[in-house]
N, C-alpha and C. Protein backbone atom coordinates (compact mmCIF):
# COMPACT_ATOMS: atom_id res chain seq x y z
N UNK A 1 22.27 -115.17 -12.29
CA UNK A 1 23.19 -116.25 -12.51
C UNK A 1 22.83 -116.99 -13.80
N UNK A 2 21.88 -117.08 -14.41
CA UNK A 2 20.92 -118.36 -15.49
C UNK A 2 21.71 -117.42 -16.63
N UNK A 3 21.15 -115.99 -16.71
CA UNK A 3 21.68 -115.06 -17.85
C UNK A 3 23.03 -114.99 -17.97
N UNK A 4 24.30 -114.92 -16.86
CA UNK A 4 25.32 -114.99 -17.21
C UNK A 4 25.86 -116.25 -17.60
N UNK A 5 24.97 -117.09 -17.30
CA UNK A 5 25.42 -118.73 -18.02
C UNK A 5 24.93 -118.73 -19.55
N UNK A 6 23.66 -118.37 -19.59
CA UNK A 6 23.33 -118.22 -21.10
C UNK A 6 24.11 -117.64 -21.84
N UNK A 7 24.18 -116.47 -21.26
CA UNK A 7 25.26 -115.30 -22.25
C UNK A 7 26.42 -115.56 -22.73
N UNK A 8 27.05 -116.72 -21.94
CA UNK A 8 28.47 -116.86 -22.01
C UNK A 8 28.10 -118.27 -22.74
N UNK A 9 27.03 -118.75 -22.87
CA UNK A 9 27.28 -119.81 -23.72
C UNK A 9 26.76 -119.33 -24.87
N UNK A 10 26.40 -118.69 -25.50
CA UNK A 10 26.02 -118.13 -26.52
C UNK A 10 27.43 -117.29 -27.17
N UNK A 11 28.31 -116.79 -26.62
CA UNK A 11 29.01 -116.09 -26.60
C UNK A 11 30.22 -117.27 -27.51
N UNK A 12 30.70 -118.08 -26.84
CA UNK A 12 30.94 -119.56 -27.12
C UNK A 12 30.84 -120.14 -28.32
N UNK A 13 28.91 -120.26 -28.79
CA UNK A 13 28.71 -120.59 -29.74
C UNK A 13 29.04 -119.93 -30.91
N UNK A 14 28.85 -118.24 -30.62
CA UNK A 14 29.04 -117.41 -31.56
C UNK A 14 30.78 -117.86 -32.13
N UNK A 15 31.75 -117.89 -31.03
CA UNK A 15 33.15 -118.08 -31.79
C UNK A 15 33.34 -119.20 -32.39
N UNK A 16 32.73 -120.84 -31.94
CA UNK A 16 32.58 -121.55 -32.60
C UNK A 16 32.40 -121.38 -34.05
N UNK A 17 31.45 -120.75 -34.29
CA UNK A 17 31.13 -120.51 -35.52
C UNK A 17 31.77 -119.83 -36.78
N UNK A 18 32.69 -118.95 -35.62
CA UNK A 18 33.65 -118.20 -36.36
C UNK A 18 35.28 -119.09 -36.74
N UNK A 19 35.38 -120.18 -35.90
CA UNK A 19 36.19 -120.59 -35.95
C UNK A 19 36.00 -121.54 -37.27
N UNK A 20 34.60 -121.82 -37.54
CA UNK A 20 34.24 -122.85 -38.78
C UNK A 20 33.93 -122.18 -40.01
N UNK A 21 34.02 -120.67 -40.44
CA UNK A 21 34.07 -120.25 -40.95
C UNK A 21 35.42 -120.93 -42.26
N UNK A 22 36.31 -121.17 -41.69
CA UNK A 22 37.71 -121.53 -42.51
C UNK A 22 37.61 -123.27 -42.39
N UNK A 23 36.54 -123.92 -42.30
CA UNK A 23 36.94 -125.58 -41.95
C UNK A 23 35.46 -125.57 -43.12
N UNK A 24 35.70 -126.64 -43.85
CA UNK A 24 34.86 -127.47 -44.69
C UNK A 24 34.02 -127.74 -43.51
N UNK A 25 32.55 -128.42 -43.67
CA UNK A 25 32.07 -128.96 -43.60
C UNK A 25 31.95 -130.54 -43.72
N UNK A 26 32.00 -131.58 -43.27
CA UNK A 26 31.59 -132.88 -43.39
C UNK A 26 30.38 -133.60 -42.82
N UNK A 27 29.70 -134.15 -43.91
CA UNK A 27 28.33 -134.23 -43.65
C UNK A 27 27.98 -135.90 -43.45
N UNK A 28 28.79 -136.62 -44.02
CA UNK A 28 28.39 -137.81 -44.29
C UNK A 28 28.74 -138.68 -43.01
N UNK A 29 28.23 -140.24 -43.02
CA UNK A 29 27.90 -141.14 -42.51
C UNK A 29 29.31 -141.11 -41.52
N UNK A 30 29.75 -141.11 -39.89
CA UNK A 30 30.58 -141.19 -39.74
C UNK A 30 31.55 -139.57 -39.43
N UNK A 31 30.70 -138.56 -39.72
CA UNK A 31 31.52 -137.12 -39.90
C UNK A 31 32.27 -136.72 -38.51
N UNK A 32 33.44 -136.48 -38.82
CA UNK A 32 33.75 -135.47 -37.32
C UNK A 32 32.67 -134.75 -37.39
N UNK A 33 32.22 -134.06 -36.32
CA UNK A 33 31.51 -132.76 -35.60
C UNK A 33 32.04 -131.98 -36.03
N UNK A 34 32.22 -130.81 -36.73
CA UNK A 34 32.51 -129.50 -36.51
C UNK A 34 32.08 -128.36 -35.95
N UNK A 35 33.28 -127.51 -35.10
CA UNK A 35 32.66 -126.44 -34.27
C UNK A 35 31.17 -125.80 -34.92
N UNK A 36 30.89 -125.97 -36.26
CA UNK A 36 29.30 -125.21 -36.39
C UNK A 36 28.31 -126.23 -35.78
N UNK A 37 28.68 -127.75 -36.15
CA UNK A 37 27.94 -128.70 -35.84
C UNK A 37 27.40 -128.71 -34.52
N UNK A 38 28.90 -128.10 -33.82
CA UNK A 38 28.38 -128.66 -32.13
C UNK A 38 27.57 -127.40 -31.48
N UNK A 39 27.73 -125.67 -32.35
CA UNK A 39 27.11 -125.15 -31.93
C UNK A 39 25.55 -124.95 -32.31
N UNK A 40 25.48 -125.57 -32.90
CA UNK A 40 23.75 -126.08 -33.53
C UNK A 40 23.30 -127.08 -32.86
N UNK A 41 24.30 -127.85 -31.91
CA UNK A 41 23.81 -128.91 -31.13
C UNK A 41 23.61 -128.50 -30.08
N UNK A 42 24.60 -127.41 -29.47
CA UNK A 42 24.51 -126.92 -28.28
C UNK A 42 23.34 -125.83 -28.06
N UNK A 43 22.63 -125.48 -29.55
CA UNK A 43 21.77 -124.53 -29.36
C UNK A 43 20.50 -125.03 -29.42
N UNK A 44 20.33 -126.11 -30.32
CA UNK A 44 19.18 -127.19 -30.50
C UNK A 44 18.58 -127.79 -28.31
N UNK A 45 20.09 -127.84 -27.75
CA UNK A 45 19.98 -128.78 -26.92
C UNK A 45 19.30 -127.43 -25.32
N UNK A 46 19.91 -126.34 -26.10
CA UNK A 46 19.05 -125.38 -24.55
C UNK A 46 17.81 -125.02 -25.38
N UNK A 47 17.22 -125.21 -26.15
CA UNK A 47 16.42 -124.80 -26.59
C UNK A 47 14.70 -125.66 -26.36
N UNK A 48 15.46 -126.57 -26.22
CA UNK A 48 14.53 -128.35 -25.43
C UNK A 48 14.78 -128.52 -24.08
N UNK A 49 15.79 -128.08 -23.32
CA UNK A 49 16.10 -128.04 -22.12
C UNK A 49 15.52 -127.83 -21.02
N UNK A 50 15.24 -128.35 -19.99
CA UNK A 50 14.46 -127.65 -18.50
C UNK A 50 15.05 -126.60 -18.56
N UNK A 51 14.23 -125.45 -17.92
CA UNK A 51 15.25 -124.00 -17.72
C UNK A 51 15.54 -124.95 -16.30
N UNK A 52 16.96 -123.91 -15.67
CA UNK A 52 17.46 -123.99 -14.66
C UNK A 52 16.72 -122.85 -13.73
N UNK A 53 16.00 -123.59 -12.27
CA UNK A 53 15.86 -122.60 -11.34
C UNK A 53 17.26 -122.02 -10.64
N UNK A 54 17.38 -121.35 -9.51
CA UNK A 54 18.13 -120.87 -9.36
C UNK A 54 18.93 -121.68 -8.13
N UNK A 55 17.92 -122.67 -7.37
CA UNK A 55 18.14 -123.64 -6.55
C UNK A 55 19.35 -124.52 -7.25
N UNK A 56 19.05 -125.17 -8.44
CA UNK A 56 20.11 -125.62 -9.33
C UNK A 56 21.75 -125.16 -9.72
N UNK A 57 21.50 -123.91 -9.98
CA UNK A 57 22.79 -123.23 -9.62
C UNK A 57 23.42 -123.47 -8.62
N UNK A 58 22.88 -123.18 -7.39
CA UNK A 58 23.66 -122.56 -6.13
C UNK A 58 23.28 -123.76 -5.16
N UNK A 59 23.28 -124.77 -5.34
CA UNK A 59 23.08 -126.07 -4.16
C UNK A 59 22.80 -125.50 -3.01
N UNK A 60 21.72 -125.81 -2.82
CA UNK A 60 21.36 -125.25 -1.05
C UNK A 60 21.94 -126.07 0.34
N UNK A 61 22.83 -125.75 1.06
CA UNK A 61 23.53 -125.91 2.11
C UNK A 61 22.59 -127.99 2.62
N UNK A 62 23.53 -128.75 2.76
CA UNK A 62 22.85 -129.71 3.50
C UNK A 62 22.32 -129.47 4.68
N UNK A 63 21.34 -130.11 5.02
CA UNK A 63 20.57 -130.26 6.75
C UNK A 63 21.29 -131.02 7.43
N UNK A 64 21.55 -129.96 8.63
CA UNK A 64 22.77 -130.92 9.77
C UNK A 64 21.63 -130.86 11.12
N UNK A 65 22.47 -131.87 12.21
CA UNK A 65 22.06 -131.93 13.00
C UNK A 65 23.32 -132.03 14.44
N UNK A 66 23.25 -131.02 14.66
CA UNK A 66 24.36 -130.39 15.49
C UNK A 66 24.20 -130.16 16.53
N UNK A 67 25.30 -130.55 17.78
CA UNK A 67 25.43 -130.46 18.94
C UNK A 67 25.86 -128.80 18.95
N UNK A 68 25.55 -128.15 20.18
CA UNK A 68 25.50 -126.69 20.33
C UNK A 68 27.12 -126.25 20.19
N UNK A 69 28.20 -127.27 20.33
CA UNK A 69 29.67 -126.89 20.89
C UNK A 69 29.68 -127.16 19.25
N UNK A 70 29.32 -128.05 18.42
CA UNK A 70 29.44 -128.32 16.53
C UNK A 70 29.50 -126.82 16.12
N UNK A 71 27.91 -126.71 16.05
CA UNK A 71 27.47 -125.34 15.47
C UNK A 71 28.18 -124.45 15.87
N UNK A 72 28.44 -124.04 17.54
CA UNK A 72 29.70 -122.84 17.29
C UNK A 72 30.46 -122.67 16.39
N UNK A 73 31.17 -123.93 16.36
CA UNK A 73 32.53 -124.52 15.49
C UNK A 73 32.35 -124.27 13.85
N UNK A 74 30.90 -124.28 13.46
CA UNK A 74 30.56 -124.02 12.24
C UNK A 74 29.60 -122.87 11.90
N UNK A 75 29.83 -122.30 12.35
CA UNK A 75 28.55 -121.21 12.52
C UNK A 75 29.13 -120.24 11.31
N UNK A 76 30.36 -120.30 10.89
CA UNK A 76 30.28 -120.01 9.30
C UNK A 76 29.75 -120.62 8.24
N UNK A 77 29.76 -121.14 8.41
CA UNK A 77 29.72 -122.44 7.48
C UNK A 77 28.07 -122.77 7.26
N UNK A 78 27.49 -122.79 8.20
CA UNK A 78 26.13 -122.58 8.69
C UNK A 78 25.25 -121.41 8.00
N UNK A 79 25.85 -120.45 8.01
CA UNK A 79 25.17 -118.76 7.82
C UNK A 79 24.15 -118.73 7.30
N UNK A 80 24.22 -119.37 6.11
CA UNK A 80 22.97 -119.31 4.91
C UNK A 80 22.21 -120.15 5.49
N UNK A 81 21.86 -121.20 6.27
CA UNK A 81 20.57 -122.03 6.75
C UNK A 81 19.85 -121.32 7.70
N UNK A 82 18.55 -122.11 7.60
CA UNK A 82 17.64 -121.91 8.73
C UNK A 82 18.20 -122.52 10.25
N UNK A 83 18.56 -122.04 10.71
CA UNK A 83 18.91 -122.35 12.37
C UNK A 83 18.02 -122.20 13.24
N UNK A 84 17.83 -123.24 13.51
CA UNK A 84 16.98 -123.62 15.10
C UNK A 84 17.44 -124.51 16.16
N UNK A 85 17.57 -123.69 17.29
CA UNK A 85 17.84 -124.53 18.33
C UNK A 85 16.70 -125.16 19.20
N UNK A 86 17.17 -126.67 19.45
CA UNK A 86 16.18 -127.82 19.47
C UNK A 86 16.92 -127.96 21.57
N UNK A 87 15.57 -127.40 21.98
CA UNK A 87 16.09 -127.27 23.87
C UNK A 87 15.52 -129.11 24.17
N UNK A 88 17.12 -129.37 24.39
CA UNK A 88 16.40 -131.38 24.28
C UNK A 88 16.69 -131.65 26.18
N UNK A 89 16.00 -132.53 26.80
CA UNK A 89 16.41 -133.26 27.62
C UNK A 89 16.36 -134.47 27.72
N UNK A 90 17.29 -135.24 28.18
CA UNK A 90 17.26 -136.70 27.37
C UNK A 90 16.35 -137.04 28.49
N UNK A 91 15.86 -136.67 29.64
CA UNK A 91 14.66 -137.62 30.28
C UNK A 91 13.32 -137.12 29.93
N UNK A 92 12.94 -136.35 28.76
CA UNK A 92 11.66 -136.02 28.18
C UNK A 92 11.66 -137.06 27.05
N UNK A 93 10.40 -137.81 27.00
CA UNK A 93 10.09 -138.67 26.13
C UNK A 93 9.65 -138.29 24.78
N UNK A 94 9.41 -136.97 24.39
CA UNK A 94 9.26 -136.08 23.43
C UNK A 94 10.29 -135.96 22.64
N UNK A 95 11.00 -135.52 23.78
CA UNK A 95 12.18 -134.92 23.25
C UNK A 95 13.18 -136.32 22.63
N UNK A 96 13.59 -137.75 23.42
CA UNK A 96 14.08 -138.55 22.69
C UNK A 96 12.75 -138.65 21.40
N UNK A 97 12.10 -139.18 20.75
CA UNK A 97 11.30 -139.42 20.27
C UNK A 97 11.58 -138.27 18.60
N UNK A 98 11.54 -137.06 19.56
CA UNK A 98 12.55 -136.01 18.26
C UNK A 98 13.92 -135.81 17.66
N UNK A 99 14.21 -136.39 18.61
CA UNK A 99 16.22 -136.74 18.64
C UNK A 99 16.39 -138.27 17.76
N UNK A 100 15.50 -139.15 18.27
CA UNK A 100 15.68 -140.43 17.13
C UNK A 100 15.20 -140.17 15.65
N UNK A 101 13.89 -139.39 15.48
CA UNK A 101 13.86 -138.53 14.11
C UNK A 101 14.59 -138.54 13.17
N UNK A 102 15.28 -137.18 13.95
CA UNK A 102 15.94 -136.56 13.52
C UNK A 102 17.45 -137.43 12.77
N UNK A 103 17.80 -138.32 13.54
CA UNK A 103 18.89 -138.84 13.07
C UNK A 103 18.67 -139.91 12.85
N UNK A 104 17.50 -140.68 12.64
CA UNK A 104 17.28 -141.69 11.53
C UNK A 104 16.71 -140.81 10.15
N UNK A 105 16.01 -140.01 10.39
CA UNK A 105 15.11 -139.23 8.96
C UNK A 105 16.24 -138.38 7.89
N UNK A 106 17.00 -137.90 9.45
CA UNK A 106 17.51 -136.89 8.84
C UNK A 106 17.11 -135.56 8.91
N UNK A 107 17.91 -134.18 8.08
CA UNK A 107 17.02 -132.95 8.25
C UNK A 107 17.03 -132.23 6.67
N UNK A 108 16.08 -131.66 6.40
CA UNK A 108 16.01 -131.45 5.19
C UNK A 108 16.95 -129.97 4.73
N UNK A 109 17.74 -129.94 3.47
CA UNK A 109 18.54 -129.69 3.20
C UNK A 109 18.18 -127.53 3.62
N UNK A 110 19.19 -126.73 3.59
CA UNK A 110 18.91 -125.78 4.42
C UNK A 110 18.63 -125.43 5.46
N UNK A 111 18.31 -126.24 5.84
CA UNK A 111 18.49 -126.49 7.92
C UNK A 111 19.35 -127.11 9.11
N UNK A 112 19.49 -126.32 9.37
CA UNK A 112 20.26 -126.19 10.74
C UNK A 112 19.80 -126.84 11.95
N UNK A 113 19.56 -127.86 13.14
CA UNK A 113 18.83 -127.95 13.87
C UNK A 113 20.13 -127.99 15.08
N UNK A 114 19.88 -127.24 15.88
CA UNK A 114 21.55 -127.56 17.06
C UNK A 114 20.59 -127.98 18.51
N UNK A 115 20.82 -129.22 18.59
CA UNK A 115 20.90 -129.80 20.24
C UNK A 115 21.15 -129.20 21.22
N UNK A 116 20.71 -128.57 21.92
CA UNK A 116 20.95 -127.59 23.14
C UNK A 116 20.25 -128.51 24.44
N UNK A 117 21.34 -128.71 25.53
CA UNK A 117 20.67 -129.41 26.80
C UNK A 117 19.91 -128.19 27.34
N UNK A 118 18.92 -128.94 27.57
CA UNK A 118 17.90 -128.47 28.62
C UNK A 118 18.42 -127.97 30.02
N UNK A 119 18.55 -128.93 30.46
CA UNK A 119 19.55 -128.92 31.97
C UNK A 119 20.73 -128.28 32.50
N UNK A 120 21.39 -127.92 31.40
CA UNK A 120 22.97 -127.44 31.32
C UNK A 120 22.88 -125.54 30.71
N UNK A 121 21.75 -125.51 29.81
CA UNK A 121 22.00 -124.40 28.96
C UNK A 121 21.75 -123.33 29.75
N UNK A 122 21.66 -122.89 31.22
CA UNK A 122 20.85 -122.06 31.37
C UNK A 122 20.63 -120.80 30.97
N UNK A 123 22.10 -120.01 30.31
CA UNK A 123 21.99 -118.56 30.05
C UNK A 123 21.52 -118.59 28.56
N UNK A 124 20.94 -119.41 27.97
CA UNK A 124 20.04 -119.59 26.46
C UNK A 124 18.56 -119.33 27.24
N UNK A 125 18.28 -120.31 28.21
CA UNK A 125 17.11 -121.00 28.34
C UNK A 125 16.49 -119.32 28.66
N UNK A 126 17.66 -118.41 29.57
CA UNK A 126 16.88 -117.12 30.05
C UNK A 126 17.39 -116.24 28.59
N UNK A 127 18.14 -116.31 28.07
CA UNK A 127 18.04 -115.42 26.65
C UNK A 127 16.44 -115.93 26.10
N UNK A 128 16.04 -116.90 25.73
CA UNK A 128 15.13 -116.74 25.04
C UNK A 128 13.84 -117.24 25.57
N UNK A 129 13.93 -117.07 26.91
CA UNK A 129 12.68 -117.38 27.48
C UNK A 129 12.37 -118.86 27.67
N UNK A 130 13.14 -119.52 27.72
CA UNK A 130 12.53 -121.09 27.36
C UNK A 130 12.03 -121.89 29.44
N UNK A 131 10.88 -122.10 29.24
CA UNK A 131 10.31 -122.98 30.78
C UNK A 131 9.67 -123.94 30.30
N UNK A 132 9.84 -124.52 29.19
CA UNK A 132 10.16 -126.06 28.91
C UNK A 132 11.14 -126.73 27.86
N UNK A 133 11.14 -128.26 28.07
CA UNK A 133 12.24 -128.88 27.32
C UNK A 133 10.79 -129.33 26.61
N UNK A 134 11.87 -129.49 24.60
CA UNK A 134 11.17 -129.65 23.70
C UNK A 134 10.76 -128.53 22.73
N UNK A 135 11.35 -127.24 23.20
CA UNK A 135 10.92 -126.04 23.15
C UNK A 135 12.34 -125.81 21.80
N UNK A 136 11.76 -124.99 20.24
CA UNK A 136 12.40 -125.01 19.51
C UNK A 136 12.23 -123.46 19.05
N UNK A 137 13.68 -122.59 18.96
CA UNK A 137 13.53 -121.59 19.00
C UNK A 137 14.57 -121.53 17.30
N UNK A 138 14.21 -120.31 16.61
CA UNK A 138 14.32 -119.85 15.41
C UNK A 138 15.29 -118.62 15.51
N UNK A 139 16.49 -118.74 15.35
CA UNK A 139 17.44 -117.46 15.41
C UNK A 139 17.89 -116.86 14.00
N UNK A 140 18.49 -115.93 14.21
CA UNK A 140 19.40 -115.37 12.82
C UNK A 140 20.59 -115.71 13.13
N UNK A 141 21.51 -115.39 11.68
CA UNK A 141 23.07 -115.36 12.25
C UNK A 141 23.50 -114.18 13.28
N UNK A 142 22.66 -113.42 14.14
CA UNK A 142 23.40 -112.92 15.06
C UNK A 142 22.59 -113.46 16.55
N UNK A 143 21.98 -114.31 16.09
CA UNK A 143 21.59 -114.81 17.37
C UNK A 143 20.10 -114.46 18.13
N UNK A 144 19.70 -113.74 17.14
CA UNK A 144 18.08 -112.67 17.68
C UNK A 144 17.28 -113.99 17.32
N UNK A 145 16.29 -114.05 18.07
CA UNK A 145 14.96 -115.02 18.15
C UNK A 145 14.18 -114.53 17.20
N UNK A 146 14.21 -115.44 15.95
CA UNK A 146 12.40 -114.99 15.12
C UNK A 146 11.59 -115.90 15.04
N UNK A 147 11.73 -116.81 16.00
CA UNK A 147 10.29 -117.39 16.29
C UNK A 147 10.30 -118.67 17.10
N UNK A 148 9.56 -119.20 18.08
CA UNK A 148 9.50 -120.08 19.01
C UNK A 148 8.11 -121.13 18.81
N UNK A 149 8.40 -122.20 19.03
CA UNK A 149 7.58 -123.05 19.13
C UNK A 149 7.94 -124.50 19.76
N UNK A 150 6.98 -125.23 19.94
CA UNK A 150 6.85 -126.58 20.39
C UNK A 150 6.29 -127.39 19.70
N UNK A 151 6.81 -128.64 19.81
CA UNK A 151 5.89 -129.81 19.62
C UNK A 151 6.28 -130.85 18.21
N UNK A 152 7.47 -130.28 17.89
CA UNK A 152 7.59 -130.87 16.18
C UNK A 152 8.03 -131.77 16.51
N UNK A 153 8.41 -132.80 15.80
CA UNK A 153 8.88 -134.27 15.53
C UNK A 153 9.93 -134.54 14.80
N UNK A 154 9.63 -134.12 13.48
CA UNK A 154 10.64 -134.39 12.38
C UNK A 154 10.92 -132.93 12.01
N UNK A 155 12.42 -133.31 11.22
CA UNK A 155 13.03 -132.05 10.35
C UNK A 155 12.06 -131.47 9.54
N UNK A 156 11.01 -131.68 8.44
CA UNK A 156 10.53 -131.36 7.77
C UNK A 156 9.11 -130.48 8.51
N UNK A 157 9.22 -131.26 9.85
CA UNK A 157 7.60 -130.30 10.56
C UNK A 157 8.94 -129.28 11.35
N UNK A 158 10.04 -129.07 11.92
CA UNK A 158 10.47 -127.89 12.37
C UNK A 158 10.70 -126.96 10.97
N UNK A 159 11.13 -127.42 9.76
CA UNK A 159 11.04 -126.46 8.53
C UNK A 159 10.13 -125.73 8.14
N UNK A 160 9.12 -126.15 8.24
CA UNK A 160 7.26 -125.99 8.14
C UNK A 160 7.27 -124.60 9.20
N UNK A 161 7.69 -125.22 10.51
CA UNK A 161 7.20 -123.78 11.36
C UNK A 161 8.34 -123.02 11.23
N UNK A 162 9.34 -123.12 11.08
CA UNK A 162 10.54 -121.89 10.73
C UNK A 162 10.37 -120.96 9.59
N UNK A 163 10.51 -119.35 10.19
CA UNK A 163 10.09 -118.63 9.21
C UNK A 163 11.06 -118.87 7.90
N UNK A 164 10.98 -118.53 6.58
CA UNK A 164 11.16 -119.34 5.62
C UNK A 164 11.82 -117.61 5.28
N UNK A 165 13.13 -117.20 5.09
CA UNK A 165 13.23 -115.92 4.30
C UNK A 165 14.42 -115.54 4.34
């Protein structure tokens, strides 16, 4: 993506230049810009420039925090994040304690976290093995488990244990 942005701005500059081929120059106090001007500016200016990572390009998906009936509803939309479902029961003191977190802190951007009742979910709880609430499981977009754990708090400690890839 960085190279086809370069390329095409270079590409740019090059016609600029061609276009100033037939235009005077003005140099003095006050000058219009001319297309050579601006492509010496525009080349001066990537040349001093942060490079662009690739994160920059392509904005990485915001961190939501989604009820299990949401995420269905978005589970396109979703694809590219880390998804983890967060097995909550609101009479585990853990579990509120991770739920207020979460939606005062927030979740950090590329993650997915979906609210799943404890109490209600049961054909999850036996898909992925779950015999406690608090219990945070790591899926793909087709739904396969890559990894389980307990005990996190905030968005940034379930990111930490979610495999990262």
């Amino acid at each position: 993506m960085r190279h086809s942005s370069v390329t095409a701005t270079l590409v740019l500059i090059a016609g600029l230049g061609l276009t100033a081929c037939a235009t005077p120059a003005s140099t003095g106090a006050g000058a219009t810009p001319t297309p050579t001007h601006l492509a010496e500016e525009m080349t001066e200016e990537m040349a001093t420039s942060e490079p662009m990572d690739d994160m920059s390009v392509d904005a990485m998906a915001a961190g939501a925090y989604l009820s299990l009936e949401e995420y269905q509803n978005q589970m396109a939309e979703r694809a590219d994040t880390t998804v983890v479902y967060f097995f909550h029961a609101d009479w585990c003191p853990s579990c509120r304690a991770t739920d207020e977190s979460l939606t005062t802190a927030g979740i950090p951007d590329g993650l997915t976290v979906v609210k799943v009742d404890y109490d209600t979910a049961n054909d999850l709880k036996r898909e992925y093995g779950i015999t406690q609430q608090h219990t945070f499981v790591q899926v793909d977009r087709d739904g396969t488990q890559l990894a389980k754990w307990t005990g996190s708090v905030t968005g940034e400690d379930i990111k930490a244990q979610a495999i990262q890839g």
